[in-house]
C-alpha atoms as a PDB file:
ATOM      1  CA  UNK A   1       0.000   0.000   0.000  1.00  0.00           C
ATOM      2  CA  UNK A   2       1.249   3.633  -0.992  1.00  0.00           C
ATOM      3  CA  UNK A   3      -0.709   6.940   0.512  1.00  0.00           C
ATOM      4  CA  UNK A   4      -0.331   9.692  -1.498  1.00  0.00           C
ATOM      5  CA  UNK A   5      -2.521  13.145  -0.336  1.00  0.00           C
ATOM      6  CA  UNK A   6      -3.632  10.844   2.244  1.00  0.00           C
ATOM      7  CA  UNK A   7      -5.158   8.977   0.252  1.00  0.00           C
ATOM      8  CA  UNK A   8      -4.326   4.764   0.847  1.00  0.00           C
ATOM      9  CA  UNK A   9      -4.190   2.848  -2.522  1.00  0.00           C
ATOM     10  CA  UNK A  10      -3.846  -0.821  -2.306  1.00  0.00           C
ATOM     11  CA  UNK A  11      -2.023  -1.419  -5.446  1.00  0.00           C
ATOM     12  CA  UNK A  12      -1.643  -4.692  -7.549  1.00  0.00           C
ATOM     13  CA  UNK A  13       0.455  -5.262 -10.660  1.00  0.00           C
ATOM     14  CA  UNK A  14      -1.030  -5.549 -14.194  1.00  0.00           C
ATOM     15  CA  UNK A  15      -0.510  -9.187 -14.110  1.00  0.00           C
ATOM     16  CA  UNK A  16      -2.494  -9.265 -10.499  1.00  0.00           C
ATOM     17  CA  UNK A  17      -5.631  -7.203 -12.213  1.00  0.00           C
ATOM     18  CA  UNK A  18      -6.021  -9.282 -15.214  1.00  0.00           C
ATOM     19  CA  UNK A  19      -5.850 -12.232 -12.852  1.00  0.00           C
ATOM     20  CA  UNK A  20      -8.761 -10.964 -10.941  1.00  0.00           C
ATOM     21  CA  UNK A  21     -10.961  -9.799 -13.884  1.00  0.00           C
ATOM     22  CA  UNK A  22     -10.442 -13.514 -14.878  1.00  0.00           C
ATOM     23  CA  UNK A  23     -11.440 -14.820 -11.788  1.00  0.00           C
ATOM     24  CA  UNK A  24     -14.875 -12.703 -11.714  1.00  0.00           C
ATOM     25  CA  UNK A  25     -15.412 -14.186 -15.026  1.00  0.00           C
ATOM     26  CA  UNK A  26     -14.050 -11.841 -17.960  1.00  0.00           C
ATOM     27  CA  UNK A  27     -13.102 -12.633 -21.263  1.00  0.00           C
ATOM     28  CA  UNK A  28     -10.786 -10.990 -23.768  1.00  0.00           C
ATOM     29  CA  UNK A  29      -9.371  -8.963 -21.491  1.00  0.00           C
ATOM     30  CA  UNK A  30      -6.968  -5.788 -23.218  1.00  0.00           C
ATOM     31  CA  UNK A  31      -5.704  -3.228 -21.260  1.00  0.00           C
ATOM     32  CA  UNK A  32      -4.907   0.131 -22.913  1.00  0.00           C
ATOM     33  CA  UNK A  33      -1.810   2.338 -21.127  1.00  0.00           C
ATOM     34  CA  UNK A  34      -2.672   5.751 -20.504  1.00  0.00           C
ATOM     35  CA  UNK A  35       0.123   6.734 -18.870  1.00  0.00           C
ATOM     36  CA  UNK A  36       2.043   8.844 -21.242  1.00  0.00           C
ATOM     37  CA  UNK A  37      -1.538  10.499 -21.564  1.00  0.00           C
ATOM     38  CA  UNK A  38      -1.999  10.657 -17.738  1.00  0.00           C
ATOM     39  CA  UNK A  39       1.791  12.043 -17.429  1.00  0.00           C
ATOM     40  CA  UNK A  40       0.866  14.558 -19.751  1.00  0.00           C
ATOM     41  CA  UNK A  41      -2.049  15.786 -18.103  1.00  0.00           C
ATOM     42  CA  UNK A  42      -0.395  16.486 -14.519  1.00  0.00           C
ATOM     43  CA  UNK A  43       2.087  18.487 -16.535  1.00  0.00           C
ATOM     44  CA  UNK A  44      -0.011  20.796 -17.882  1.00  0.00           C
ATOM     45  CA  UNK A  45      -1.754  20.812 -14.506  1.00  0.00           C
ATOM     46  CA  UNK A  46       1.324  21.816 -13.012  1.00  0.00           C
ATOM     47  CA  UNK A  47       1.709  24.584 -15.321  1.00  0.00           C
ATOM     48  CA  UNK A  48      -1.922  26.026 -14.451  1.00  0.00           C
ATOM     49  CA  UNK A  49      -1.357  25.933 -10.566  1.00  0.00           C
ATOM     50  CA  UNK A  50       1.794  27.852 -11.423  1.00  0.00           C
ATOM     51  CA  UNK A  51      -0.336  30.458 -13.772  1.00  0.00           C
ATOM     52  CA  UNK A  52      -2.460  30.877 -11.209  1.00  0.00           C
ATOM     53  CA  UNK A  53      -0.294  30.971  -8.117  1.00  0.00           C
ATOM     54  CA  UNK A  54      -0.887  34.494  -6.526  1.00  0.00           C
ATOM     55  CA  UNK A  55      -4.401  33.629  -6.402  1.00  0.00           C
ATOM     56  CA  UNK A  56      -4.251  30.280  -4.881  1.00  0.00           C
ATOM     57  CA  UNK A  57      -1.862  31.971  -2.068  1.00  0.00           C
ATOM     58  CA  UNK A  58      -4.333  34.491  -2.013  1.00  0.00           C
ATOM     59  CA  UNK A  59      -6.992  32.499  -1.102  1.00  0.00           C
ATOM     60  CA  UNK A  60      -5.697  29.474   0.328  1.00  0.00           C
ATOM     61  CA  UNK A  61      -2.490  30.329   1.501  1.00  0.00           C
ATOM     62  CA  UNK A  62       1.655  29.115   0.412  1.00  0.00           C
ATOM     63  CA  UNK A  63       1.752  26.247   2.186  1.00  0.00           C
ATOM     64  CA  UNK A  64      -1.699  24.669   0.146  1.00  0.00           C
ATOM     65  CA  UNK A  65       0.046  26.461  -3.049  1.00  0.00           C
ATOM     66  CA  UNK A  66       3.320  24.343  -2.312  1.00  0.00           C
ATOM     67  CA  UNK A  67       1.598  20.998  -1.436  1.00  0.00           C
ATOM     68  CA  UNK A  68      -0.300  21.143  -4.724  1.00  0.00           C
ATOM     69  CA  UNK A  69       2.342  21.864  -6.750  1.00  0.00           C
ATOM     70  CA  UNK A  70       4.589  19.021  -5.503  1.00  0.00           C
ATOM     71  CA  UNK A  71       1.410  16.757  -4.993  1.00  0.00           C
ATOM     72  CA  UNK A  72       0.964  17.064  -8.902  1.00  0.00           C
ATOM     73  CA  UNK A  73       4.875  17.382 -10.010  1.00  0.00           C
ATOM     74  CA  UNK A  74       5.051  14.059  -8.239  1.00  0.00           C
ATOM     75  CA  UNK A  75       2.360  12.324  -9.668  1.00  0.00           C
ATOM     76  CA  UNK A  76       3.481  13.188 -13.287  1.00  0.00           C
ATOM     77  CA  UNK A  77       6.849  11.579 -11.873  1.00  0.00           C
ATOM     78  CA  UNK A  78       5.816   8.534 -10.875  1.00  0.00           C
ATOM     79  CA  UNK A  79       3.813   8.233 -14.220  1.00  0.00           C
ATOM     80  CA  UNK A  80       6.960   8.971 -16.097  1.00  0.00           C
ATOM     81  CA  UNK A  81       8.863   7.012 -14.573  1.00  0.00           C
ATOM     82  CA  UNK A  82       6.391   4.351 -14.685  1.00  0.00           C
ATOM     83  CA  UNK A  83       6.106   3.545 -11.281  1.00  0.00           C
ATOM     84  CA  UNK A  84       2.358   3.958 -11.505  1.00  0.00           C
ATOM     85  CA  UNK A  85       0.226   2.523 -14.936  1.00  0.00           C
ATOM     86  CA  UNK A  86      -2.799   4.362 -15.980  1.00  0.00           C
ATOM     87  CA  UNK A  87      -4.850   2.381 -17.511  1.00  0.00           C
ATOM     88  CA  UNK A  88      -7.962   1.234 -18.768  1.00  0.00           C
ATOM     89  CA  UNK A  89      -9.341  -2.012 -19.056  1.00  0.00           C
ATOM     90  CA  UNK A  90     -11.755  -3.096 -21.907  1.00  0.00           C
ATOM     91  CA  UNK A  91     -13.405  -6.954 -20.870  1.00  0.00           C
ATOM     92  CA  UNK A  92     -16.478  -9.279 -21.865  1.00  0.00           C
ATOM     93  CA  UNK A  93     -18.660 -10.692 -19.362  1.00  0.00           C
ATOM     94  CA  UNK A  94     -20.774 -13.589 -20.980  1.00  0.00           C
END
């Protein structure tokens, strides 16, 4: 388990996921990566919390300003680096 914004996530691999979609009875079972996609979009939210960073300070103060800007820069690290898969799954039930 990781916590990230305080936030627990009980993560499993790829492998683990498909396994369990089996198990509950899935068929043809593709996963498409989002990641790059997901990496991309943290960037550019990065970039709008910087745009806009004299008004977040003004109305929720530096230290929320910081922790969203590192919460986000983070998150489009781990994606990068590919700690983290985005994905979505596309399954048949019969």
């Amino acid at each position: 388990m990781i916590e990230l914004d305080g936030i627990p996530y009980n993560l499993v691999t790829k492998d683990e996921y498909l396994d369990i979609l089996q198990q509950a009875g899935f068929k043809n079972i593709d996963l498409l990566d989002i990641s790059e996609k997901t990496a991309s979009l943290c960037s550019d939210d990065c970039k709008r919390i910087i745009e806009l960073k004299d008004q977040i300070i003004k109305r929720f103060g530096y230290a929320f300003y910081e922790e969203s800007l590192l919460s986000w820069t983070e998150q489009k690290n781990i994606f990068e680096r590919g700690e983290l898969l985005a994905g979505i799954f596309y399954a048949d039930r019969p």
